[in-house]
C-alpha atoms as a PDB file:
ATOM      1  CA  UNK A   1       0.000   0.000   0.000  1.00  0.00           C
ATOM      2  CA  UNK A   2       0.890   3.393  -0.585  1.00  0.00           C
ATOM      3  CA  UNK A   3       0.102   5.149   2.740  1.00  0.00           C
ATOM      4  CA  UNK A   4      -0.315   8.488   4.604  1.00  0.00           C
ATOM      5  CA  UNK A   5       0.841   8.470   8.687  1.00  0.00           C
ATOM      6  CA  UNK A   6       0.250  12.178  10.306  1.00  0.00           C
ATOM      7  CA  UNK A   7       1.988  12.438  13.755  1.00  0.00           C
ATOM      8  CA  UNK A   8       5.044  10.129  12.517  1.00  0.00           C
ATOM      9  CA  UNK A   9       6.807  11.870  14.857  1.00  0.00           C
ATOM     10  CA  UNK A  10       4.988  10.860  17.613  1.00  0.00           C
ATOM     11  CA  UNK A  11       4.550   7.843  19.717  1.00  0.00           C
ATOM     12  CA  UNK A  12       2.060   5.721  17.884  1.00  0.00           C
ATOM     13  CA  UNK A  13       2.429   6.953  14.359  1.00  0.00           C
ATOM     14  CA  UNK A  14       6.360   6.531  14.367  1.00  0.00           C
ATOM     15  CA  UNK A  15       5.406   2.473  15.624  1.00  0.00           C
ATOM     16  CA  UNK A  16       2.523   1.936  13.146  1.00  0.00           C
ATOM     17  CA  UNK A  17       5.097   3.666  10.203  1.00  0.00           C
ATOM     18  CA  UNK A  18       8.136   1.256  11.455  1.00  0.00           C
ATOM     19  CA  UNK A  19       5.625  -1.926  11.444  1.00  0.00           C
ATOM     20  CA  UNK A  20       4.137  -0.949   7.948  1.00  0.00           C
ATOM     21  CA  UNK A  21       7.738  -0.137   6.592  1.00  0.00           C
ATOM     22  CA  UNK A  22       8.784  -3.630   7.567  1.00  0.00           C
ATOM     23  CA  UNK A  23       5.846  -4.998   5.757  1.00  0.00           C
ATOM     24  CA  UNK A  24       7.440  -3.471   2.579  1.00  0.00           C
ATOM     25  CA  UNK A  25       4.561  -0.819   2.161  1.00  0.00           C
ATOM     26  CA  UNK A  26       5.112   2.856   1.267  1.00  0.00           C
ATOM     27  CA  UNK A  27       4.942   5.658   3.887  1.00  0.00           C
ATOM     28  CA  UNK A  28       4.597   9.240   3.825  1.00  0.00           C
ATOM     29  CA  UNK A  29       5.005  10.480   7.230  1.00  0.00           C
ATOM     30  CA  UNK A  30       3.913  14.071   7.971  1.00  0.00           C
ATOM     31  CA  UNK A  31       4.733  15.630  11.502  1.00  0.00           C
ATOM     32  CA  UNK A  32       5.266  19.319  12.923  1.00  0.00           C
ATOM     33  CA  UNK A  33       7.748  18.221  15.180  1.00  0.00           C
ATOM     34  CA  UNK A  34       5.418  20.332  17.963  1.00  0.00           C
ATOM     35  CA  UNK A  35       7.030  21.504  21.344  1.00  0.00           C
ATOM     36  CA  UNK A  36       4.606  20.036  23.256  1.00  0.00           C
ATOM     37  CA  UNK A  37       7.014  17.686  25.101  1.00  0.00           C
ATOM     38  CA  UNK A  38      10.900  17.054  24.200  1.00  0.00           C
ATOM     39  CA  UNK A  39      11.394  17.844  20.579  1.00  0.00           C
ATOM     40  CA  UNK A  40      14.840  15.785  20.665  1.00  0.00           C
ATOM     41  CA  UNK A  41      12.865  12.342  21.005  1.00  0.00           C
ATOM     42  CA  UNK A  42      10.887  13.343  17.967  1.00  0.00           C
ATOM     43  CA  UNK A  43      13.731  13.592  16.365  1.00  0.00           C
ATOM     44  CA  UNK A  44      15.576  10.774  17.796  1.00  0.00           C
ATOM     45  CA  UNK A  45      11.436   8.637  16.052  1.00  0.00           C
ATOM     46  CA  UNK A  46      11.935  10.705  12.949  1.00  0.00           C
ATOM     47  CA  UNK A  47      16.021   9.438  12.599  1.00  0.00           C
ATOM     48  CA  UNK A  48      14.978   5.843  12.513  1.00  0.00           C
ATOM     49  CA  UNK A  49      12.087   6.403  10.181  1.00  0.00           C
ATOM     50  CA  UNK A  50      14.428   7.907   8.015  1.00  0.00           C
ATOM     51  CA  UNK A  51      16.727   4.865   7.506  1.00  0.00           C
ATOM     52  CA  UNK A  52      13.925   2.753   6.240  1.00  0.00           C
ATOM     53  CA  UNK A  53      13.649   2.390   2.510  1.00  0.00           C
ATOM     54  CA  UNK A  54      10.042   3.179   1.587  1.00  0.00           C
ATOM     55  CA  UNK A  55      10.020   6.076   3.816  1.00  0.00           C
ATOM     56  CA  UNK A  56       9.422  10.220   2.825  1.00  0.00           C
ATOM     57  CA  UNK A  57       9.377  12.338   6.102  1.00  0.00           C
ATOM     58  CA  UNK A  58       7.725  15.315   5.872  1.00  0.00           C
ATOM     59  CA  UNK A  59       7.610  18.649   7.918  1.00  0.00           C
ATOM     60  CA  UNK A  60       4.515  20.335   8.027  1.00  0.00           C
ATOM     61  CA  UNK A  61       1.648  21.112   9.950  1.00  0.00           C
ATOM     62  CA  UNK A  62      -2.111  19.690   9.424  1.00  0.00           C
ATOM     63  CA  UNK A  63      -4.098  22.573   8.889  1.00  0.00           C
ATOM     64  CA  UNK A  64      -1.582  23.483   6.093  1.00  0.00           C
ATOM     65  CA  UNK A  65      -4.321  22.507   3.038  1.00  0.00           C
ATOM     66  CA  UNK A  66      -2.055  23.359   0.227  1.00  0.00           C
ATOM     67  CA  UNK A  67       0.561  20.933   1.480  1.00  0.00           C
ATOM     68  CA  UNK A  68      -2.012  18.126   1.842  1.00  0.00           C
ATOM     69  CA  UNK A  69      -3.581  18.385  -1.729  1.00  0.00           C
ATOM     70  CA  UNK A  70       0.043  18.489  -2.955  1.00  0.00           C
ATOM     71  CA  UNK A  71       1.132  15.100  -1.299  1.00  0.00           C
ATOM     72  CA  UNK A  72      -2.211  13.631  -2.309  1.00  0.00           C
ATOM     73  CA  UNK A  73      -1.525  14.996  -5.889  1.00  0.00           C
ATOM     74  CA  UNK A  74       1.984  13.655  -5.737  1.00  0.00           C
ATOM     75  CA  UNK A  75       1.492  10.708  -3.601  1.00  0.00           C
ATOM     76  CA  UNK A  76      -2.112   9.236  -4.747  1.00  0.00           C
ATOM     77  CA  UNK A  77      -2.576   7.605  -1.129  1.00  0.00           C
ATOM     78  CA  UNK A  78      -4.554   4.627  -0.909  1.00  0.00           C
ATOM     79  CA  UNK A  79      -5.032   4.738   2.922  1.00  0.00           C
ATOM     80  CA  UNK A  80      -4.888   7.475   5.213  1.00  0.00           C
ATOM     81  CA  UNK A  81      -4.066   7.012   8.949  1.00  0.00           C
ATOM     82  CA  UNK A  82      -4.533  10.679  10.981  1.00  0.00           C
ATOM     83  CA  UNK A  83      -2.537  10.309  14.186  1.00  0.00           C
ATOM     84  CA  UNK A  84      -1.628  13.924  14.817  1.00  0.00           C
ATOM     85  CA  UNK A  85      -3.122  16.105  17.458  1.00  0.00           C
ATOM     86  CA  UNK A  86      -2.881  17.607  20.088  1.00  0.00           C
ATOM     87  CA  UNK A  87      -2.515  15.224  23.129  1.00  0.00           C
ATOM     88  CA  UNK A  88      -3.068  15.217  26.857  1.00  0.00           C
ATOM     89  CA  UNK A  89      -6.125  15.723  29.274  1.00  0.00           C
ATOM     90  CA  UNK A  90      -4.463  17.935  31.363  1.00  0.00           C
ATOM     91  CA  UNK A  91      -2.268  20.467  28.952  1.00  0.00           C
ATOM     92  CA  UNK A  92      -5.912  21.112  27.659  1.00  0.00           C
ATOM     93  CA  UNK A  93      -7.131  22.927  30.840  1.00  0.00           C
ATOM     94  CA  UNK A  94      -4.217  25.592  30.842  1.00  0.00           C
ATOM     95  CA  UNK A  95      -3.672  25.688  26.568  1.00  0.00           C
ATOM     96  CA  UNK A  96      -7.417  25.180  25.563  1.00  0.00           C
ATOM     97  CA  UNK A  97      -6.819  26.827  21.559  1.00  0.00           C
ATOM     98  CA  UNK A  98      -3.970  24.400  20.738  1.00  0.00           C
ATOM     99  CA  UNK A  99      -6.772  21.595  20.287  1.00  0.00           C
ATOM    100  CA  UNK A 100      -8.854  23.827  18.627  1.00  0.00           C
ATOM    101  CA  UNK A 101      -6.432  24.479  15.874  1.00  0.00           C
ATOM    102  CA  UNK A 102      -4.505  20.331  15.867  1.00  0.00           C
ATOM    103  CA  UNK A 103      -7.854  17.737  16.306  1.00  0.00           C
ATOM    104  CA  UNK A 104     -10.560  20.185  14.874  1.00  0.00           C
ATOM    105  CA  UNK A 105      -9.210  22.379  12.216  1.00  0.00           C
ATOM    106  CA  UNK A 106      -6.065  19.575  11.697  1.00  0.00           C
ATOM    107  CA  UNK A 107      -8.873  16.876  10.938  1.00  0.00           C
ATOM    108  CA  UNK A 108     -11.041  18.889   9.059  1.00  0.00           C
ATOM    109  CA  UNK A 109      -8.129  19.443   6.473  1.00  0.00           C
ATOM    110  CA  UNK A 110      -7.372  15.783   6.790  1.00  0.00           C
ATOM    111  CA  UNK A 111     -11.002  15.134   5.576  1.00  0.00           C
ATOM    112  CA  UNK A 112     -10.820  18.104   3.124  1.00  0.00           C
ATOM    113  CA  UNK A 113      -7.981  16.350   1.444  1.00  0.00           C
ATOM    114  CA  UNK A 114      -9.263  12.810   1.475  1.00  0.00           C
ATOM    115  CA  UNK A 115     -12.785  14.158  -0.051  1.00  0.00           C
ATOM    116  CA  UNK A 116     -10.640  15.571  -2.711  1.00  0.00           C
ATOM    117  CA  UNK A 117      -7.602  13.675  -3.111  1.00  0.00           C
ATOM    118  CA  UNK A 118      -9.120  10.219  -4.665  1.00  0.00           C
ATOM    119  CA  UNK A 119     -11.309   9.324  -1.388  1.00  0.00           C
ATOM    120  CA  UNK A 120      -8.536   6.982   0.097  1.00  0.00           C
ATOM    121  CA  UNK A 121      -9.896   5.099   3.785  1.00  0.00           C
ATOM    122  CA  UNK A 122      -9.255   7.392   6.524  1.00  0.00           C
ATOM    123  CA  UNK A 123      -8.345   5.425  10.016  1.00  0.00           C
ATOM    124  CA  UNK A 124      -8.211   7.801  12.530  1.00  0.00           C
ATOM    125  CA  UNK A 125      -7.220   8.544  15.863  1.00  0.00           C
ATOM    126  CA  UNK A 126     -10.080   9.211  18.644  1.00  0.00           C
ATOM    127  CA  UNK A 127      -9.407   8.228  22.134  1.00  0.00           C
ATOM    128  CA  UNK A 128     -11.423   6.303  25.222  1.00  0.00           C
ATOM    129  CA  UNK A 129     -11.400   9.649  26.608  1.00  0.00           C
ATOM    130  CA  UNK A 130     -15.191  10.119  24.715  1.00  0.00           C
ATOM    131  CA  UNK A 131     -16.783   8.159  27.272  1.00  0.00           C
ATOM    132  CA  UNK A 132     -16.352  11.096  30.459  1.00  0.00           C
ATOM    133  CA  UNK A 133     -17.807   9.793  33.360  1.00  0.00           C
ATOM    134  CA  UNK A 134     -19.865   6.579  32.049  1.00  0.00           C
ATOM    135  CA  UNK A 135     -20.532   4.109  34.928  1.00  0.00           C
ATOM    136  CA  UNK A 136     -21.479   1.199  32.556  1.00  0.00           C
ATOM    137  CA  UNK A 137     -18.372  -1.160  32.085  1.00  0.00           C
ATOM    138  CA  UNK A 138     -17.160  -2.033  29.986  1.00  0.00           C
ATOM    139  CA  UNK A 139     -17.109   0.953  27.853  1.00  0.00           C
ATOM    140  CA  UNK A 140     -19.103  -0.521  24.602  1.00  0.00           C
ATOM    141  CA  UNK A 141     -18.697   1.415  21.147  1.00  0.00           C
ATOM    142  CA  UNK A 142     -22.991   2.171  21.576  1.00  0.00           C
ATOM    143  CA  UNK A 143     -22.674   3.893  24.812  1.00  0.00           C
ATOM    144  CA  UNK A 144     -23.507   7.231  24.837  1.00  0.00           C
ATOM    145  CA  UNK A 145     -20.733   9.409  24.854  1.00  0.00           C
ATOM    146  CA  UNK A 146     -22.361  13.134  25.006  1.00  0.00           C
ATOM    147  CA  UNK A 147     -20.891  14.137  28.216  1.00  0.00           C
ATOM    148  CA  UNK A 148     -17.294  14.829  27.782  1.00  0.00           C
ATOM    149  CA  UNK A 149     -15.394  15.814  31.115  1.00  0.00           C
ATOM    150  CA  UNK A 150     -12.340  17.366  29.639  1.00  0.00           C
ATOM    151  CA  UNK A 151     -12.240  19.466  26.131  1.00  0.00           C
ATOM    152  CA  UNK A 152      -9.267  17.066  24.787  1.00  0.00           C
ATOM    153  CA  UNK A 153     -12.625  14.753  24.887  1.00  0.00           C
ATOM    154  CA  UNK A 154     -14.552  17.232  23.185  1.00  0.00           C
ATOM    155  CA  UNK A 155     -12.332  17.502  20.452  1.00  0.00           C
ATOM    156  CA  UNK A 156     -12.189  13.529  19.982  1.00  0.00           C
ATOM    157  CA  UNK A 157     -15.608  12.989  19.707  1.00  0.00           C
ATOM    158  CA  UNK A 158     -16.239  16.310  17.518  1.00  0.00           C
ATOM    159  CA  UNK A 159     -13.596  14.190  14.795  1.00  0.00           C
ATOM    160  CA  UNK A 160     -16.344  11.843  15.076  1.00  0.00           C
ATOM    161  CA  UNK A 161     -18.883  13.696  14.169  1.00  0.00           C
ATOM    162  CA  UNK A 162     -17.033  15.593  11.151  1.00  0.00           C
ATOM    163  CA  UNK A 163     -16.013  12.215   9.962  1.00  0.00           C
ATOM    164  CA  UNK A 164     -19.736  11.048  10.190  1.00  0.00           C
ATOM    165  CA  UNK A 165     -20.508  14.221   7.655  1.00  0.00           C
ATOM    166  CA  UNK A 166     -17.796  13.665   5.255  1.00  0.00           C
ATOM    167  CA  UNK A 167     -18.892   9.382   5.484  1.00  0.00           C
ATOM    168  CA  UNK A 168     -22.557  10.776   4.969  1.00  0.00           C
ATOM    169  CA  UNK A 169     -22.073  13.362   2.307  1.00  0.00           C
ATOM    170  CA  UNK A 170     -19.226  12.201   0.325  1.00  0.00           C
ATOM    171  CA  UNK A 171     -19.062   8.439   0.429  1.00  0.00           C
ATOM    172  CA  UNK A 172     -15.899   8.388   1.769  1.00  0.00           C
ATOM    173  CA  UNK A 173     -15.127   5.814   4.520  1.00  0.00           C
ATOM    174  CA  UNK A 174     -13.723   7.250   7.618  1.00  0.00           C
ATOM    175  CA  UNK A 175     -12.855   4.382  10.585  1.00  0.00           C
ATOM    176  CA  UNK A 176     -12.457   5.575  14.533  1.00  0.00           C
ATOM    177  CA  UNK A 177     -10.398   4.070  16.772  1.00  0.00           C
ATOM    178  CA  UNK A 178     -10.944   4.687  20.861  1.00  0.00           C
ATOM    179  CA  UNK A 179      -7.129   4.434  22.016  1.00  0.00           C
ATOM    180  CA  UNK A 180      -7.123   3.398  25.473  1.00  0.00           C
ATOM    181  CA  UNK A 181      -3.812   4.228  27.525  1.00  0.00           C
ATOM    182  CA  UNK A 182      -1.370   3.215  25.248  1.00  0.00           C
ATOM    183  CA  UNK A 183       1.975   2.287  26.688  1.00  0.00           C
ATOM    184  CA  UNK A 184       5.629   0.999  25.222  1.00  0.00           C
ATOM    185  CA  UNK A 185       8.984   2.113  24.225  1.00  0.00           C
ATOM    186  CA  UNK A 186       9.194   5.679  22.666  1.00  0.00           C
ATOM    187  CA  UNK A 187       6.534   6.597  24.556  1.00  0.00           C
ATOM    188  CA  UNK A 188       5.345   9.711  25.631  1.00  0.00           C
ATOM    189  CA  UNK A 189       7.282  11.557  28.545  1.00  0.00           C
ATOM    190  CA  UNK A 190       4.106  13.176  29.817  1.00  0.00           C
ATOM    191  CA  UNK A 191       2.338   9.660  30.511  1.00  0.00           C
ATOM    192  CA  UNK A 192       2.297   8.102  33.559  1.00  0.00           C
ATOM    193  CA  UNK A 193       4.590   5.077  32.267  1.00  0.00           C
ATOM    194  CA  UNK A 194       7.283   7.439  31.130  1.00  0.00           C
ATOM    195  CA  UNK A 195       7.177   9.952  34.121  1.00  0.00           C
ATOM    196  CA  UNK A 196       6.542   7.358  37.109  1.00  0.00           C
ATOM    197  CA  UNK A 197       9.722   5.504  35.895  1.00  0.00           C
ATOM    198  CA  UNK A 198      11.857   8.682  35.517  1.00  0.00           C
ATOM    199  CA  UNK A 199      10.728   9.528  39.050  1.00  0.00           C
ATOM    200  CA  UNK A 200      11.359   6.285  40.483  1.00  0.00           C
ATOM    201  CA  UNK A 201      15.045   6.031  39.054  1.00  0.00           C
ATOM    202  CA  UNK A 202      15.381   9.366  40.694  1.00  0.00           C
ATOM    203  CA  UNK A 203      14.108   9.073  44.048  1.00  0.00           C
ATOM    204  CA  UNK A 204      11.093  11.820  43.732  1.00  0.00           C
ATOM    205  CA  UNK A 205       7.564  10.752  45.154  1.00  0.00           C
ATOM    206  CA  UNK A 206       4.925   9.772  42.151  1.00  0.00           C
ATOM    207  CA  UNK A 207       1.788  11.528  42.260  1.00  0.00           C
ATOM    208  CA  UNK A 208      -1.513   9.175  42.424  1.00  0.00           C
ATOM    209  CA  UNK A 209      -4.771  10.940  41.846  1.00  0.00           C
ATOM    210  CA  UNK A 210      -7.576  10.271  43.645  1.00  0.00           C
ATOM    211  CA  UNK A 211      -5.621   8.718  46.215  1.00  0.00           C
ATOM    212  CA  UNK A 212      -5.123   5.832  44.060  1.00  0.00           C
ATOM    213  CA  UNK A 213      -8.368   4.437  43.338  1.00  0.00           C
ATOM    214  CA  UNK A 214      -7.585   4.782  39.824  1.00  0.00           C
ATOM    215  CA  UNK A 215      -8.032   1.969  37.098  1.00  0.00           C
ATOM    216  CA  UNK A 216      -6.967   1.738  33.793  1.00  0.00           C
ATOM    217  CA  UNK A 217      -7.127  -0.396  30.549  1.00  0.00           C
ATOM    218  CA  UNK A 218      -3.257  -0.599  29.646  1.00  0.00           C
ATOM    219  CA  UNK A 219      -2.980  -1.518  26.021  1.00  0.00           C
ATOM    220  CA  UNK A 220       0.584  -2.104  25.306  1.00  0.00           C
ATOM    221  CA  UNK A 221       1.887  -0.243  21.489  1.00  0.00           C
ATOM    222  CA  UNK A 222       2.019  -3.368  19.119  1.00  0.00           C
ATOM    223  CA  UNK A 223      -1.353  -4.299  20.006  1.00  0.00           C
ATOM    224  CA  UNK A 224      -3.113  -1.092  18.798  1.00  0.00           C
ATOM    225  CA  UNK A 225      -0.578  -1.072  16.047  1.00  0.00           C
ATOM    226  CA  UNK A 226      -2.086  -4.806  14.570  1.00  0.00           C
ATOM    227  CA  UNK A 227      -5.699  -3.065  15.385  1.00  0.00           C
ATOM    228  CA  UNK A 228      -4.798  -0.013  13.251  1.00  0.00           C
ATOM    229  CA  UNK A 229      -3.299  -2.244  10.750  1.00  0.00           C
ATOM    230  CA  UNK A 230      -6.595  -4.274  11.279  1.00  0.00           C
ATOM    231  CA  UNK A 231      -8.723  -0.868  10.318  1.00  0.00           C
ATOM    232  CA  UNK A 232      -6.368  -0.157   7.466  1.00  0.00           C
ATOM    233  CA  UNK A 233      -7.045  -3.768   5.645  1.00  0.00           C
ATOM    234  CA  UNK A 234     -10.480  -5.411   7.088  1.00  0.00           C
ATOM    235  CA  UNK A 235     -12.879  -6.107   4.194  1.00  0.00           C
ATOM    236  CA  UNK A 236     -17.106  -5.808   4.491  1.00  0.00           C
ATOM    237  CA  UNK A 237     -16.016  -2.642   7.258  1.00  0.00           C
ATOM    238  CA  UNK A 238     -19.400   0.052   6.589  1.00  0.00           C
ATOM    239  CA  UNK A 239     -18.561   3.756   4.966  1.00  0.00           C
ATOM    240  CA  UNK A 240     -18.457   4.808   8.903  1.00  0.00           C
ATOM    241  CA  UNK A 241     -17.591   2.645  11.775  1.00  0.00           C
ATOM    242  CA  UNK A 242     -15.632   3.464  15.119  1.00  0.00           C
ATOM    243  CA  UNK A 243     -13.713   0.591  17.502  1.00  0.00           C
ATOM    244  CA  UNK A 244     -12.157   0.219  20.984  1.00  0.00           C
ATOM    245  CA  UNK A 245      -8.696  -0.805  20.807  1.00  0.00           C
ATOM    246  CA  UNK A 246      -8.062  -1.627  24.631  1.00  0.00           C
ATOM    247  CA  UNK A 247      -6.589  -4.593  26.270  1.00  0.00           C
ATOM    248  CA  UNK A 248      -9.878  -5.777  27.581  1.00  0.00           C
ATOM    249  CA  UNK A 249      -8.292  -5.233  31.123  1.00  0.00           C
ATOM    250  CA  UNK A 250      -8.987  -2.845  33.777  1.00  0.00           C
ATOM    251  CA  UNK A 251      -6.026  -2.597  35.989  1.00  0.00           C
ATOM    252  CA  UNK A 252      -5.446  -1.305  38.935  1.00  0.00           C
ATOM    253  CA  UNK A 253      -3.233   1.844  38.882  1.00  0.00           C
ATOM    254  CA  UNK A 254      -1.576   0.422  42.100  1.00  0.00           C
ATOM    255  CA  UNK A 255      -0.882  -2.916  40.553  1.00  0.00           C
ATOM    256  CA  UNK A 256       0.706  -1.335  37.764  1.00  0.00           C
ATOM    257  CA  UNK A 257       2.865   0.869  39.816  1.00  0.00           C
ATOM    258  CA  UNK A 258       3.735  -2.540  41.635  1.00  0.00           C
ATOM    259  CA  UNK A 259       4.882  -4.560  38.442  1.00  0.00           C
ATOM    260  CA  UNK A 260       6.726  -1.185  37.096  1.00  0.00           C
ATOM    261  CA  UNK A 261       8.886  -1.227  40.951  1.00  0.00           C
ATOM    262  CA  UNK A 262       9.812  -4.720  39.958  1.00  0.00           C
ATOM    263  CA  UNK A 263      10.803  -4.064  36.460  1.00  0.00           C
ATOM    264  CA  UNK A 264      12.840  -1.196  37.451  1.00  0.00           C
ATOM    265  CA  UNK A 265      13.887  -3.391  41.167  1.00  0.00           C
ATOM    266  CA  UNK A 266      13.059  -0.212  42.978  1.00  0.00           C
ATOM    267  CA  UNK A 267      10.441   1.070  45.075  1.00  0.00           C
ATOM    268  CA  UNK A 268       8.163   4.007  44.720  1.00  0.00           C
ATOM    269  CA  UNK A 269       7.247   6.874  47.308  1.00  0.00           C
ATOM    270  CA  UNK A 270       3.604   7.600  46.624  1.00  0.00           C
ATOM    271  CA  UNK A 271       2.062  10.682  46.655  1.00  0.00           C
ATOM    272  CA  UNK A 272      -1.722  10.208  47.135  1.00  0.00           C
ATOM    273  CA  UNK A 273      -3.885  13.197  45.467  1.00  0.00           C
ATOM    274  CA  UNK A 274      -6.855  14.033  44.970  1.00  0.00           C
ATOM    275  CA  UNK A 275      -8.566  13.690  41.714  1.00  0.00           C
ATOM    276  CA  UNK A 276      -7.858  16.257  39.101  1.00  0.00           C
ATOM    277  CA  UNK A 277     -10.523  17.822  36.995  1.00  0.00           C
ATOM    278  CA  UNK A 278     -11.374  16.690  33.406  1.00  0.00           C
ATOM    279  CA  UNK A 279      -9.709  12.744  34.882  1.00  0.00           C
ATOM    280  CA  UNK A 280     -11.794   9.799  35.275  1.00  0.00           C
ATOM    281  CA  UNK A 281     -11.728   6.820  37.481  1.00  0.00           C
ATOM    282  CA  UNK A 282     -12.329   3.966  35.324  1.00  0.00           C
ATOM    283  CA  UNK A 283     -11.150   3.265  31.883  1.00  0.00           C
ATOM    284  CA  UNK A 284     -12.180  -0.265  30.421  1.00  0.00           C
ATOM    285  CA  UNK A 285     -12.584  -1.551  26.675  1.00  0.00           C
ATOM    286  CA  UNK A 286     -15.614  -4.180  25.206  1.00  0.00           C
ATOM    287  CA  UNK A 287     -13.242  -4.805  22.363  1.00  0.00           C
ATOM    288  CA  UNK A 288     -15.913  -7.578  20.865  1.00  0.00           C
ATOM    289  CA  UNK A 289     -16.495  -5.697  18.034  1.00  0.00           C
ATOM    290  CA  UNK A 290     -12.768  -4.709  16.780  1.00  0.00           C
ATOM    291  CA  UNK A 291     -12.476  -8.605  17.765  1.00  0.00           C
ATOM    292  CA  UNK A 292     -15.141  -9.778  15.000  1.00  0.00           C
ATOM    293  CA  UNK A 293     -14.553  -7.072  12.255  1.00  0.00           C
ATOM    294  CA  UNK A 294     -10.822  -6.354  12.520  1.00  0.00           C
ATOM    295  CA  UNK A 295      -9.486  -9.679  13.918  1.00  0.00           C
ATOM    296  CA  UNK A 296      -7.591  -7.372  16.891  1.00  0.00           C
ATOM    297  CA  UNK A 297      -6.693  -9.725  19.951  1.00  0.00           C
ATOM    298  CA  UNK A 298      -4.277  -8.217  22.044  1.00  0.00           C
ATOM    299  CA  UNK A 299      -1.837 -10.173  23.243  1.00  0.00           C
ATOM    300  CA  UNK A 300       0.480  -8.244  25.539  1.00  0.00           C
ATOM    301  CA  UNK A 301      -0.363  -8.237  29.432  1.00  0.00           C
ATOM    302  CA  UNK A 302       1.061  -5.718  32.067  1.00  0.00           C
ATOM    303  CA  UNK A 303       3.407  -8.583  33.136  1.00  0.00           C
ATOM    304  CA  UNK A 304       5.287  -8.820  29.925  1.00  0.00           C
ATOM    305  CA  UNK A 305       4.651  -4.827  28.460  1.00  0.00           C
ATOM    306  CA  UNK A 306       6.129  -2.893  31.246  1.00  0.00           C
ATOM    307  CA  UNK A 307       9.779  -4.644  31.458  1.00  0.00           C
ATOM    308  CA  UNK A 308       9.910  -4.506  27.988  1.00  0.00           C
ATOM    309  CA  UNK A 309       8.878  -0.509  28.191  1.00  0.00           C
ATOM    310  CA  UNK A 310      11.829  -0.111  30.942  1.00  0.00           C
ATOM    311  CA  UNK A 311      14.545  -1.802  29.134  1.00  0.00           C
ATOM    312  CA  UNK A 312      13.956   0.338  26.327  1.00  0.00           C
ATOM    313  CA  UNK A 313      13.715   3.406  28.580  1.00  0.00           C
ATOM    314  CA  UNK A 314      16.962   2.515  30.482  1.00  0.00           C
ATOM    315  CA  UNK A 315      18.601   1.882  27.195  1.00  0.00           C
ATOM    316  CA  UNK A 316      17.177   5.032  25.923  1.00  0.00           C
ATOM    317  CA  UNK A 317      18.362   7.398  28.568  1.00  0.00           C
ATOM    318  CA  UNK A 318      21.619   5.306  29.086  1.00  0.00           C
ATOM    319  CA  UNK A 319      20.731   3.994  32.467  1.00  0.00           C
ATOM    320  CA  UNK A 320      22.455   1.294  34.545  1.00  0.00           C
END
């Protein structure tokens, strides 16, 4: 396939770009190189991107239309995958416009150039983060997901519904995947994996929101790579659809910290909080449906994703 990655730079999309690159396809990666966390490990993703036959890196920004049609013109995509935005629950309550301009107006052109650049199958990029406060668990693809506790949430499910226009209007297929708390080597350094480790290595107290009575479905990076790979290829999928990609386990936040101690074959000094606002308690995936229609079945538990996550990170950061 010839392909389209936005946010190649980033966590996920540099992963799903390395798998497909190994697969033999053809990858146009498109990334801002944003300052939203270190711009060094974007570069340090973008370097080993670069080495990979198959691969054009791109600088640009989303919302840049003219530079869109122009790789669609040049490139004639036959799948797009829009991984780029603006992440992070809690940057949103302090920097509210930069998620206006990357997941709203960034999509938008995404969809602008699909509609006119051949109509190639958009996978993209919403998060678990739809489904606020929901009490039901697990959190099904039918819920209702119309009360949004943070605006990064807003913003997710608002792709949604422009992708359900442009699926509606156009005939164009547009496919939404719910990312829930994705974890692994290159991660991010603002998630919890990344910044509980670095704080453990250095002897600084972790801070645990609402006092620890926090769960989470931990879905380690390969798995929601094979489910986006799952979205790119699955036949008989409708013009619209959106799918969980979760582990299908709700963890304990506790337990995690626990495993990530022995990983690292330290212990942590907890700092119990209270919860912060636009967080939720309970994050948990019914993946049935990306089971049946994309084949996903992840396959990487806690256990086995968290070492693997800390040897990279000690390698990484050159730690003994």
């Amino acid at each position: 396939m010839n392909v389209l990655v936005t946010g190649t730079a980033g966590f996920i999309g540099f992963h799903l770009a390395t798998r497909l690159l190994a697969e033999g396809h053809r990858v146009t990666g498109l990334d801002n190189f944003n300052d939203y966390y270190a711009v060094t490990l974007k570069e340090d993703r973008h370097r080993q991107l670069n080495g990979c036959p198959g691969y054009r890196g791109v600088r640009g920004d989303l919302c840049d239309l003219e530079l869109l049609h122009r790789l669609f013109r040049e490139e004639r995509f036959e799948v797009v995958v829009n991984l780029a935005a603006q992440a992070g629950v809690r940057y949103s309550l302090e920097h509210p416009f930069a998620y206006l301009k990357a997941n709203l107006e960034g999509h938008l052109s995404v969809l602008e150039a699909c509609r006119h650049g051949g109509k190639p199958r958009l996978v993209y990029a919403s998060s678990s983060s739809v489904y606020g406060g929901n009490t039901k668990l697990p959190f099904a693809e039918t819920d209702p997901v119309d009360h949004p506790v943070s605006l990064y949430a807003a913003t997710k499910k608002s792709d949604e519904l422009m992708s359900h226009a442009y699926s509606h209007l156009y005939g164009m297929q547009t496919i939404g995947l719910r990312f829930f708390t994705v974890y692994g080597p290159w991660g991010r350094p603002d998630m919890a994996m990344w910044s509980f480790t670095e704080r453990i290595l250095q002897g600084q107290p972790i801070p645990v929101f609402n006092h620890g009575d926090m769960r989470r479905d931990f879905t380690y990076v390969d798995d929601i790579v094979s489910g986006i790979i799952g979205a790119m290829t699955a036949p008989g999928l409708a013009s619209y659809e959106i799918f969980n990609l979760g582990n299908n386990q709700s963890e304990k936040l506790l337990d995690m910290i626990a495993v990530l101690e022995a990983a690292l074959g330290r212990s942590a000094k907890l700092e119990l909080l209270p919860m912060q606002p636009g967080d939720v308690p309970v994050t948990y995936a019914d993946i049935e449906k990306a089971r049946t229609k994309l084949g996903f079945a992840p396959a990487t538990p806690m256990a086995a994703g968290i070492p693997r996550f800390v040897s990279w990170y000690k390698q990484y950061h050159g730690v003994v």
